[in-house]
PDB file of N, CA and C in Angstrom:
ATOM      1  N   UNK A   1       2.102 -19.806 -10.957  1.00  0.00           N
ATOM      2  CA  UNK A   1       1.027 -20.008 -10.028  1.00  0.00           C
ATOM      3  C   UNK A   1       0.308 -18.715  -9.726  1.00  0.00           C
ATOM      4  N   UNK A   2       0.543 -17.500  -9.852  1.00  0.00           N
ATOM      5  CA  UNK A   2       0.339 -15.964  -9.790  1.00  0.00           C
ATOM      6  C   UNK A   2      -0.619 -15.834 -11.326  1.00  0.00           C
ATOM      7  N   UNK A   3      -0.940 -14.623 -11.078  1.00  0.00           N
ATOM      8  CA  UNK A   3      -1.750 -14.631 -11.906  1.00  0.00           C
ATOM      9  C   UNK A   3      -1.523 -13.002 -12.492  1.00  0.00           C
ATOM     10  N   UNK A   4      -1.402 -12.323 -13.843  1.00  0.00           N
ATOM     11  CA  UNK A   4      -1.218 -10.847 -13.436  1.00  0.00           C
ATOM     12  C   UNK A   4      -2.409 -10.270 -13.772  1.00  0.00           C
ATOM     13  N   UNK A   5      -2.126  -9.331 -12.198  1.00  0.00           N
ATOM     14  CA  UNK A   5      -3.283  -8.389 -11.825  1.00  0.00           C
ATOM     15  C   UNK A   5      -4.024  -7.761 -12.812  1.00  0.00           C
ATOM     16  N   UNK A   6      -3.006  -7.337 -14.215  1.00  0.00           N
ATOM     17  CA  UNK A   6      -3.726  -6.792 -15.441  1.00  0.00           C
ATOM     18  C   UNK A   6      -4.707  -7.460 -16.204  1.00  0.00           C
ATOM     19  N   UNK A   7      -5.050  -8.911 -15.918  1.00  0.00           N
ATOM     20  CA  UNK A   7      -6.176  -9.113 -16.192  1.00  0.00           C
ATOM     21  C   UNK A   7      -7.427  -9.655 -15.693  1.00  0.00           C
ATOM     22  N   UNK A   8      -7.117  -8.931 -14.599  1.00  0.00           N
ATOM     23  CA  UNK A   8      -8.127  -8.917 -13.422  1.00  0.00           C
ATOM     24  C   UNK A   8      -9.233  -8.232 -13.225  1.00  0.00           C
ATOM     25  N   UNK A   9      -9.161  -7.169 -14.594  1.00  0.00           N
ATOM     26  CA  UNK A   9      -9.867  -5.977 -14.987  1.00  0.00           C
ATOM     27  C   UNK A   9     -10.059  -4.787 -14.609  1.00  0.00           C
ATOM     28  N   UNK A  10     -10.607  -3.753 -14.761  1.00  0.00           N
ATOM     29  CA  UNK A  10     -10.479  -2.519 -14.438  1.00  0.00           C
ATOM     30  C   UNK A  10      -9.734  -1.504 -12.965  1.00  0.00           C
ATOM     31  N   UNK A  11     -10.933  -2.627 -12.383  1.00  0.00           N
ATOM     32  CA  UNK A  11     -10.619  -2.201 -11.355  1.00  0.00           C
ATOM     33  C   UNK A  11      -9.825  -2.219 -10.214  1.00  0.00           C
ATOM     34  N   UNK A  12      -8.359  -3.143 -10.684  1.00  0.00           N
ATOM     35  CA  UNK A  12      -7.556  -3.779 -10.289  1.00  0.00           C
ATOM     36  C   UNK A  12      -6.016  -3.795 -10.683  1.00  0.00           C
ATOM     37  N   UNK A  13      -6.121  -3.031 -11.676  1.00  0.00           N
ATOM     38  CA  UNK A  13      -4.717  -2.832 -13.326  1.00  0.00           C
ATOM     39  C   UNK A  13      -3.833  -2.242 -12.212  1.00  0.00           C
ATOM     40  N   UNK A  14      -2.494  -2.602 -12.782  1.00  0.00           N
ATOM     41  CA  UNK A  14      -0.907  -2.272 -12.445  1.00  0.00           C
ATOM     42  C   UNK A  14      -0.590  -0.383 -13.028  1.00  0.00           C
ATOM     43  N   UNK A  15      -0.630   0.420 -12.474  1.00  0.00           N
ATOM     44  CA  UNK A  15      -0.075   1.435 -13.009  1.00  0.00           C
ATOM     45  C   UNK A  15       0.646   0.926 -14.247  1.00  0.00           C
ATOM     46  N   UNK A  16       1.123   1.936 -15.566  1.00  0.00           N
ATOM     47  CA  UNK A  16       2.148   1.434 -16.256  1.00  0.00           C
ATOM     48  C   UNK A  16       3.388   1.105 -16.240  1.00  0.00           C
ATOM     49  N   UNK A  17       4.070   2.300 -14.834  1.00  0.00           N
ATOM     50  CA  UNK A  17       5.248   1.794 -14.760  1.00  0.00           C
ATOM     51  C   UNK A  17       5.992   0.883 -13.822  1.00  0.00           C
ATOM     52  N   UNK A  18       4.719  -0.057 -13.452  1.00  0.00           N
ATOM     53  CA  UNK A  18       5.151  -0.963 -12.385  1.00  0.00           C
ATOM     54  C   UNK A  18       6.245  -2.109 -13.644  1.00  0.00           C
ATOM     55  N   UNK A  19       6.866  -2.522 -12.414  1.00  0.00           N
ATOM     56  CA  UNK A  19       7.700  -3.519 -13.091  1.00  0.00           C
ATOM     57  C   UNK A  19       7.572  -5.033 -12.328  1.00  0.00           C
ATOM     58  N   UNK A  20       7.496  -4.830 -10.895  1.00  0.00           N
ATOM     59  CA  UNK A  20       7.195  -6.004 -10.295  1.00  0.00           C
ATOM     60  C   UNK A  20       5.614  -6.158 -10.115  1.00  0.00           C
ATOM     61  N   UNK A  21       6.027  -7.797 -10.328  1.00  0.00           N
ATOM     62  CA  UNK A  21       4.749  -8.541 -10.348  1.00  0.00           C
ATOM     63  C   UNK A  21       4.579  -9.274  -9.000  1.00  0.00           C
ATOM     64  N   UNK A  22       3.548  -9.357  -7.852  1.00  0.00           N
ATOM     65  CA  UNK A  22       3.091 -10.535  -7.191  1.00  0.00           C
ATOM     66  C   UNK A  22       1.998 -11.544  -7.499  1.00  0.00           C
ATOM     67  N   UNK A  23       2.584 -12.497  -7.540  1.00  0.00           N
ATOM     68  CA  UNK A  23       2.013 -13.483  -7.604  1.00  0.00           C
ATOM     69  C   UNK A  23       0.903 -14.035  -6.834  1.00  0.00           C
ATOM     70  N   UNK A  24      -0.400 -13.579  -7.047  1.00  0.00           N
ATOM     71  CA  UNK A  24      -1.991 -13.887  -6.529  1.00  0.00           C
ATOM     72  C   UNK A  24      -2.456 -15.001  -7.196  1.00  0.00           C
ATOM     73  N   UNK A  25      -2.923 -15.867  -6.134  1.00  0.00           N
ATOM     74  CA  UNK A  25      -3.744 -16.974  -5.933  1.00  0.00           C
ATOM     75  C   UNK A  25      -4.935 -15.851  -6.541  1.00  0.00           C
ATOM     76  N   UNK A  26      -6.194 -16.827  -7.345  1.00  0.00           N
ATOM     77  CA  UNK A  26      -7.729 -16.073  -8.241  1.00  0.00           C
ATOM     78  C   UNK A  26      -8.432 -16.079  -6.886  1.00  0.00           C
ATOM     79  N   UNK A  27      -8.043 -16.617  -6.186  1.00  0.00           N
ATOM     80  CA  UNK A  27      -9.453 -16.997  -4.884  1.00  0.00           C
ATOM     81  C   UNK A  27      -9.059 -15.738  -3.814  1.00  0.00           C
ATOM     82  N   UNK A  28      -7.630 -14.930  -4.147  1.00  0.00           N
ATOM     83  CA  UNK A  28      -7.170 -14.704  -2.740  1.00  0.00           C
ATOM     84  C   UNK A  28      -7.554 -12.946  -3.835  1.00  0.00           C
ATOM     85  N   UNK A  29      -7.770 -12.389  -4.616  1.00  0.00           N
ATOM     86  CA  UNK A  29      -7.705 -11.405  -5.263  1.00  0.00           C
ATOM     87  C   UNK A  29      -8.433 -10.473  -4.585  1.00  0.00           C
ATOM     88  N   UNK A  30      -9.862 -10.555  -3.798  1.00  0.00           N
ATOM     89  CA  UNK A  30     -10.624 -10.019  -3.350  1.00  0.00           C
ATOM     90  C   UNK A  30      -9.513  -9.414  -1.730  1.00  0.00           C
ATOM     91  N   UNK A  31      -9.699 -10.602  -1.234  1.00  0.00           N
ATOM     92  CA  UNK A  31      -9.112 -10.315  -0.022  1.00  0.00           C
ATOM     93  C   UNK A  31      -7.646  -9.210  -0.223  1.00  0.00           C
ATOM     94  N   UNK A  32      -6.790  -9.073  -1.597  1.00  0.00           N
ATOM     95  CA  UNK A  32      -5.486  -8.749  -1.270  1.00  0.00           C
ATOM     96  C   UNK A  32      -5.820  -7.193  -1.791  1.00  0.00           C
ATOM     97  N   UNK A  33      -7.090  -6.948  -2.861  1.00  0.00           N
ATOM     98  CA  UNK A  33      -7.845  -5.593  -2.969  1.00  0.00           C
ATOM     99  C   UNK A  33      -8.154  -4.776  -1.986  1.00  0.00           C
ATOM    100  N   UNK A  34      -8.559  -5.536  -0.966  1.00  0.00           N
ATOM    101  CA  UNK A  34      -9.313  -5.183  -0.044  1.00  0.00           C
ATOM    102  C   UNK A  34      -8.340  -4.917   1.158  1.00  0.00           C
ATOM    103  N   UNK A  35      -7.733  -5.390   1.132  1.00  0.00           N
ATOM    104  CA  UNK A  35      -6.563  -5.118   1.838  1.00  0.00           C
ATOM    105  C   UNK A  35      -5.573  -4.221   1.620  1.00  0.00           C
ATOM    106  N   UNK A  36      -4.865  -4.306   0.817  1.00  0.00           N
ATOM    107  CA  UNK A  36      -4.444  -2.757  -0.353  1.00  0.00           C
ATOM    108  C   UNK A  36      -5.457  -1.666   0.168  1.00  0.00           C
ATOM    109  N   UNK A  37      -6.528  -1.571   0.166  1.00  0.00           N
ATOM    110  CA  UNK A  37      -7.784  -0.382  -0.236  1.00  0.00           C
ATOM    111  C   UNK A  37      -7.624   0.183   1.293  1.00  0.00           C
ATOM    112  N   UNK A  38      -7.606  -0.936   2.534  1.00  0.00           N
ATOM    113  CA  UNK A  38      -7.746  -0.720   3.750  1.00  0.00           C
ATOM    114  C   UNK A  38      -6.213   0.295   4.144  1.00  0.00           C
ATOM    115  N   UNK A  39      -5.130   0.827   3.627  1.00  0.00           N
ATOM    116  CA  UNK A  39      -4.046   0.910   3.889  1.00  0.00           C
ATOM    117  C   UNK A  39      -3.723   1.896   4.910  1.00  0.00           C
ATOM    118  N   UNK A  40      -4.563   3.207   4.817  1.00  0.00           N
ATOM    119  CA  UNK A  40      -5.224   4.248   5.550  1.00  0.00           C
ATOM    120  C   UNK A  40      -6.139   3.909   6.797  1.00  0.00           C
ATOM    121  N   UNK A  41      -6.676   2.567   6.733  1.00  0.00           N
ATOM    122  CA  UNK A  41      -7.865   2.633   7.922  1.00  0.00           C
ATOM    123  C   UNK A  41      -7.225   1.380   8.797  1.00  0.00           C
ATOM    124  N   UNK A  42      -5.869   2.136   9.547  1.00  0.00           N
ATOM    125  CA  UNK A  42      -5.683   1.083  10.508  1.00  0.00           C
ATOM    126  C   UNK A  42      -5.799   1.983  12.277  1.00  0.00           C
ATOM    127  N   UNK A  43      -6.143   1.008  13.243  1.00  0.00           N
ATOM    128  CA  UNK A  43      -6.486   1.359  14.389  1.00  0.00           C
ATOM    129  C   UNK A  43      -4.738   1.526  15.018  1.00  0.00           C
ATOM    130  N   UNK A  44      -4.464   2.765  15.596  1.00  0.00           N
ATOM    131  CA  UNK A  44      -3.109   3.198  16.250  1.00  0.00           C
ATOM    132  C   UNK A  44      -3.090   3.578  17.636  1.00  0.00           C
ATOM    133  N   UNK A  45      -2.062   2.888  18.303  1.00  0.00           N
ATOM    134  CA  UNK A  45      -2.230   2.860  20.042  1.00  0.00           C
ATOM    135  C   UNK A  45      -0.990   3.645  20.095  1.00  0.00           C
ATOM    136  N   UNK A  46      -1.113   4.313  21.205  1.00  0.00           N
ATOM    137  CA  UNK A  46      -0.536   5.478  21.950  1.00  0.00           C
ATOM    138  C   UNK A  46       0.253   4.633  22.799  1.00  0.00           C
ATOM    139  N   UNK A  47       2.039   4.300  22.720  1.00  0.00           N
ATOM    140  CA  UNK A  47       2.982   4.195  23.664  1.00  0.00           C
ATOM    141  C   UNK A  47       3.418   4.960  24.358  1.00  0.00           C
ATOM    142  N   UNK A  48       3.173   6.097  24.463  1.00  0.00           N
ATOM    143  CA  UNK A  48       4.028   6.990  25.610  1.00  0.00           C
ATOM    144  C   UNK A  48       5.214   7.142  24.795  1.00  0.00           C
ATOM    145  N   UNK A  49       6.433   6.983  25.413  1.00  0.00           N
ATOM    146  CA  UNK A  49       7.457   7.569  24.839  1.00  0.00           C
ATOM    147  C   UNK A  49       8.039   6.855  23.966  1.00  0.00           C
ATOM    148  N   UNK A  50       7.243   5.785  23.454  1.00  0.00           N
ATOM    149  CA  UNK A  50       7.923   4.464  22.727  1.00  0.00           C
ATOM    150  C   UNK A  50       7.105   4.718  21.365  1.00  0.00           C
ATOM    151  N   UNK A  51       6.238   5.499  21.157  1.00  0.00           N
ATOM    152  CA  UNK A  51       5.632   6.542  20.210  1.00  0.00           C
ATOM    153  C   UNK A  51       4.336   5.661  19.660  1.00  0.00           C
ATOM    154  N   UNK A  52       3.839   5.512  18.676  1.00  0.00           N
ATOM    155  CA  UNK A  52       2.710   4.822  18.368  1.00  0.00           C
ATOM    156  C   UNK A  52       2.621   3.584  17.521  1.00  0.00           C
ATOM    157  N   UNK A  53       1.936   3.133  17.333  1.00  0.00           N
ATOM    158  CA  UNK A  53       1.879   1.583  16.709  1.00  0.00           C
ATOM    159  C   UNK A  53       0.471   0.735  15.881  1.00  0.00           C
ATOM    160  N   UNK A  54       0.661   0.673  15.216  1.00  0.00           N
ATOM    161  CA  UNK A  54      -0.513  -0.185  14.431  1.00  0.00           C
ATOM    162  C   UNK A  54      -0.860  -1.515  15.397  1.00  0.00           C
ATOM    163  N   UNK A  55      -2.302  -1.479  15.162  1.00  0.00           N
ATOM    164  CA  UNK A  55      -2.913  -2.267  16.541  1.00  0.00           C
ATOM    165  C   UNK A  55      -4.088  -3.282  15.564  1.00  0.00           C
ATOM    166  N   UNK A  56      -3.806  -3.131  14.195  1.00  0.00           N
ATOM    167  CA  UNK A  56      -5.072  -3.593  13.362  1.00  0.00           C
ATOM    168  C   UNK A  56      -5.861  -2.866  12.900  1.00  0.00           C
ATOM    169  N   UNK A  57      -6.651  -3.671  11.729  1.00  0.00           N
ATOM    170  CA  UNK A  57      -7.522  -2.925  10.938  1.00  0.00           C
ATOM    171  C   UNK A  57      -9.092  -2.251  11.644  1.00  0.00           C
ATOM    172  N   UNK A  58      -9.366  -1.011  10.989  1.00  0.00           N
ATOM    173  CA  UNK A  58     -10.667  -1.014  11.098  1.00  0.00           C
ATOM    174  C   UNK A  58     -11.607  -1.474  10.971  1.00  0.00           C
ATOM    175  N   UNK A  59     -12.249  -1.889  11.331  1.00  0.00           N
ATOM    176  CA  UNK A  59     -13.051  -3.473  10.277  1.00  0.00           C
ATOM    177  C   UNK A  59     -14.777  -2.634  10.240  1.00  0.00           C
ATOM    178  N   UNK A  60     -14.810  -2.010  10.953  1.00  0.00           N
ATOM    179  CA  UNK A  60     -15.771  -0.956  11.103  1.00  0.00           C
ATOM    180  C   UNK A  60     -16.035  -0.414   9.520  1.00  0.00           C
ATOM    181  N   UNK A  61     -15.204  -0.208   8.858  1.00  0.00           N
ATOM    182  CA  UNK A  61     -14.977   0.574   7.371  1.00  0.00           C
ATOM    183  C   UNK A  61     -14.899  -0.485   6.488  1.00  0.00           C
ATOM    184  N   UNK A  62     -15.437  -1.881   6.605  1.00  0.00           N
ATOM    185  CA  UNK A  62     -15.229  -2.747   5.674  1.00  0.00           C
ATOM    186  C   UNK A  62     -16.832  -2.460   4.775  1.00  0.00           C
ATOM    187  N   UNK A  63     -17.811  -2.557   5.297  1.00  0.00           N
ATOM    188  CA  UNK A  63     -19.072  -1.975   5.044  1.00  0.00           C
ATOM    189  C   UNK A  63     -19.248  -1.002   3.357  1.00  0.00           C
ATOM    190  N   UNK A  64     -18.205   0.070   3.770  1.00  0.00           N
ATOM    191  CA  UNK A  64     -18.169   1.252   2.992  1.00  0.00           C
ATOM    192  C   UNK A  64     -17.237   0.975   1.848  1.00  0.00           C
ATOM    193  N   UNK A  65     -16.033   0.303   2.495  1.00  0.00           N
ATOM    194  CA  UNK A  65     -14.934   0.149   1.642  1.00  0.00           C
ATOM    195  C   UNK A  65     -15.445  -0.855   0.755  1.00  0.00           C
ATOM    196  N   UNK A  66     -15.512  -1.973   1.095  1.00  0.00           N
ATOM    197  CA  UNK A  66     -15.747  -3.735  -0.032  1.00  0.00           C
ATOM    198  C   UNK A  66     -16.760  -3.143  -1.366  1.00  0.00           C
ATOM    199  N   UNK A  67     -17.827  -2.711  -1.004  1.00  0.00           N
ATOM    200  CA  UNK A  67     -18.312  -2.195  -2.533  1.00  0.00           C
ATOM    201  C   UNK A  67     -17.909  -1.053  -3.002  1.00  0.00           C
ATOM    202  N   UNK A  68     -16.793  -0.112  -2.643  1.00  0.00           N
ATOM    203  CA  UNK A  68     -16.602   0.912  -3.536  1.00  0.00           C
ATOM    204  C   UNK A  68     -15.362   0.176  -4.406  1.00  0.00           C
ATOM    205  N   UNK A  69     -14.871  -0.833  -4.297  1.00  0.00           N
ATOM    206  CA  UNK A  69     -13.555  -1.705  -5.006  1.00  0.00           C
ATOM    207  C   UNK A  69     -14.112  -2.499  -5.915  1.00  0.00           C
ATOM    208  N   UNK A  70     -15.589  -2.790  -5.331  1.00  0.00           N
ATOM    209  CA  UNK A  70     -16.024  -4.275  -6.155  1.00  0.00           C
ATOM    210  C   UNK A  70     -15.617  -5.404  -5.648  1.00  0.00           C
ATOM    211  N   UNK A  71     -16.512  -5.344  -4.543  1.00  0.00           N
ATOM    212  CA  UNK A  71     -16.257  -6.785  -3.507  1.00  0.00           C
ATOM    213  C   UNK A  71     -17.458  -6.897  -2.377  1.00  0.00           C
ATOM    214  N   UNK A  72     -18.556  -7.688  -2.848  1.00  0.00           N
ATOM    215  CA  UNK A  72     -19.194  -8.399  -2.091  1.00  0.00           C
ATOM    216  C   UNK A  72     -18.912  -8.155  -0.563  1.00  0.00           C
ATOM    217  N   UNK A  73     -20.417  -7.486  -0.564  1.00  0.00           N
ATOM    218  CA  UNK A  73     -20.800  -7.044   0.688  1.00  0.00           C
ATOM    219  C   UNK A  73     -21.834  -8.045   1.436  1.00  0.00           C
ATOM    220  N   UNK A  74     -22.306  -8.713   1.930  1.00  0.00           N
ATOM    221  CA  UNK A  74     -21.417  -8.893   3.158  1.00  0.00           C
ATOM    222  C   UNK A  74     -19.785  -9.939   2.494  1.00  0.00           C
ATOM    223  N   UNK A  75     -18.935  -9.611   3.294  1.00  0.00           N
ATOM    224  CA  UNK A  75     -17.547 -10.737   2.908  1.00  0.00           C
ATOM    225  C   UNK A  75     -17.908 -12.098   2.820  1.00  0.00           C
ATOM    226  N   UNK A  76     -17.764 -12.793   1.597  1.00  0.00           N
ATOM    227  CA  UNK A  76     -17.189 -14.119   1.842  1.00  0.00           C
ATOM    228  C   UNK A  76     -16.495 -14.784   2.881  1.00  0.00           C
ATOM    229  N   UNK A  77     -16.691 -15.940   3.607  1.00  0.00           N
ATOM    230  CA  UNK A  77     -15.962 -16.096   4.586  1.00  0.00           C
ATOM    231  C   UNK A  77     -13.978 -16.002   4.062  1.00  0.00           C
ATOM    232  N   UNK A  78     -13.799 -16.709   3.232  1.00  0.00           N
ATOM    233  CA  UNK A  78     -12.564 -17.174   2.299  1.00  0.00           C
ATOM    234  C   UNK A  78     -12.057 -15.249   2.477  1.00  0.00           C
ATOM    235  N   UNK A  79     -12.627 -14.573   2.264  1.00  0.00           N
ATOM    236  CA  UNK A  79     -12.400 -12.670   1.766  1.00  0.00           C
ATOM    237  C   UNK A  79     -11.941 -12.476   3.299  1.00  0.00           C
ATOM    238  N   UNK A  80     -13.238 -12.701   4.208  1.00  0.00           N
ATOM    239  CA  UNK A  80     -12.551 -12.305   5.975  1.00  0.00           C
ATOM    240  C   UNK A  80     -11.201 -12.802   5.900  1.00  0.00           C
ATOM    241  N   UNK A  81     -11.223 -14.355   5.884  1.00  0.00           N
ATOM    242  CA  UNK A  81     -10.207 -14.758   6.178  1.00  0.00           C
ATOM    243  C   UNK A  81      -8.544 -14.419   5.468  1.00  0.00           C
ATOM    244  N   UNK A  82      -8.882 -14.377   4.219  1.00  0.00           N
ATOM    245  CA  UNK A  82      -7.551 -13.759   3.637  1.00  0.00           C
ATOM    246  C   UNK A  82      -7.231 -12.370   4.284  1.00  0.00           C
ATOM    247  N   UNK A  83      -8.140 -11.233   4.465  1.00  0.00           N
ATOM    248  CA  UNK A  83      -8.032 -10.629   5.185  1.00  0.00           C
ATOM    249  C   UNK A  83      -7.585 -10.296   6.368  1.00  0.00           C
ATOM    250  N   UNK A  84      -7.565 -10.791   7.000  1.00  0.00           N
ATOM    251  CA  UNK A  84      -7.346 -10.955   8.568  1.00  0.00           C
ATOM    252  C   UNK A  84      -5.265 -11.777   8.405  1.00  0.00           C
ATOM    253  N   UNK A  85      -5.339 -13.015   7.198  1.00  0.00           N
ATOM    254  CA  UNK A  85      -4.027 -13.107   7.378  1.00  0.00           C
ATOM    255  C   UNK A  85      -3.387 -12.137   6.983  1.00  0.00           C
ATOM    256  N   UNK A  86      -3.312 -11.174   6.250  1.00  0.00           N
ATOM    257  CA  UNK A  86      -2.602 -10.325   5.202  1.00  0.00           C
ATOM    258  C   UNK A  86      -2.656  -9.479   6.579  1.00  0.00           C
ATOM    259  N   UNK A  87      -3.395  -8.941   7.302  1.00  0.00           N
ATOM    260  CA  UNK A  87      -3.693  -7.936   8.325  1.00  0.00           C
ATOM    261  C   UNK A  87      -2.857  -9.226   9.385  1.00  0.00           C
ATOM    262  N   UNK A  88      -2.893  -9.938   9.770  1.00  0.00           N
ATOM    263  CA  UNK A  88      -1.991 -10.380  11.049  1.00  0.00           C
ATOM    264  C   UNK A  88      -0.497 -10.377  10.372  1.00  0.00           C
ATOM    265  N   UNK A  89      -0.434 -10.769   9.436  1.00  0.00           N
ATOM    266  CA  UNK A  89       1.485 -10.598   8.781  1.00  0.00           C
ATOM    267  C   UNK A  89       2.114  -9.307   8.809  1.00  0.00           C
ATOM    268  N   UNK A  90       1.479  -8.349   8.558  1.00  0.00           N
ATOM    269  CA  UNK A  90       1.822  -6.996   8.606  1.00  0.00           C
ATOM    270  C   UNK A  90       2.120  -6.371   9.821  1.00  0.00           C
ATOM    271  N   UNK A  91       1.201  -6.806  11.060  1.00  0.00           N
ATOM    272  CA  UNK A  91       1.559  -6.856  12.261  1.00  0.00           C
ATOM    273  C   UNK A  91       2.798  -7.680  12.619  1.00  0.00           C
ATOM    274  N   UNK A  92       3.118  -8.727  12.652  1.00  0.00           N
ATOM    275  CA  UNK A  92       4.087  -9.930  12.711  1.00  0.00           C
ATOM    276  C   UNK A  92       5.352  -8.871  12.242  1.00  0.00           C
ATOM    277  N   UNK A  93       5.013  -8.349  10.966  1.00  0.00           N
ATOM    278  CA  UNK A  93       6.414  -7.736  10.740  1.00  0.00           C
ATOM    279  C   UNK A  93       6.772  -6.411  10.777  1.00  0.00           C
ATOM    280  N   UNK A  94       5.806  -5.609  11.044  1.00  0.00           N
ATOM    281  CA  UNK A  94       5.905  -3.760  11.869  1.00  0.00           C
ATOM    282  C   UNK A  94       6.668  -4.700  13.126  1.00  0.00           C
ATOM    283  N   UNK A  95       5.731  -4.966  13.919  1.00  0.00           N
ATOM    284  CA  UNK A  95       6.242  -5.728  15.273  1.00  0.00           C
ATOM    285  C   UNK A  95       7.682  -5.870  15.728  1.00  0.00           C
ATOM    286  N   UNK A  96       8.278  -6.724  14.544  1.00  0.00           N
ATOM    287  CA  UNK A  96       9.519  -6.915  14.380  1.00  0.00           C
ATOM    288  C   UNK A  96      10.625  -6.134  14.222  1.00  0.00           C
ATOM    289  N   UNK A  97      10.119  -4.933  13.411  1.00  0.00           N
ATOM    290  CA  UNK A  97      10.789  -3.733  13.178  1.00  0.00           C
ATOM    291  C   UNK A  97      11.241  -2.810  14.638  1.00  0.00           C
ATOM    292  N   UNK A  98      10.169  -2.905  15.740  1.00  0.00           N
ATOM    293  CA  UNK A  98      10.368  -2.103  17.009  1.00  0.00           C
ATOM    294  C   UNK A  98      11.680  -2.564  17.691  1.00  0.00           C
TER     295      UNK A  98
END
């Protein structure tokens, strides 16, 4: 049901020495690029002594980011939305980690 990323084309290829594969839905490819790309541009809140925490994406930097990957500027709704789940799961499970 996955699809591999290596022929997804250029701008998307597996290093060579990857060995694991995830399995991407064709519709969800944009959104999981784009998400990957975002990995650096997340918004971080100040706990006091409980130290800091990912609070969500920048979404501010989607603008700049989506066409330097090759992804339709403005987003597809289907692109927000994969987006936003991949960005709420990651929260769900940092979260969990505290």
């Amino acid at each position: 049901m996955g699809i591999d990323p290596n022929k997804l084309g250029g701008r998307r290829q597996l290093p060579p020495d990857a060995t694991d594969l995830i399995p991407i839905w064709p519709d969800m490819v944009d959104g999981y690029a784009l998400f990957c790309s975002l990995a650096t541009q997340w918004n971080w809140i100040q706990a006091g002594a409980a130290g800091a925490f990912q609070a969500g994406l920048k979404y501010e930097t989607l603008p700049v980011v989506a066409p330097c990957i090759g992804v339709n500027w403005p987003l597809a709704p289907h692109v927000f939305s994969d987006l936003r789940t991949l960005e709420g799961e990651a929260l769900r499970l940092w979260s969990a980690k505290r």
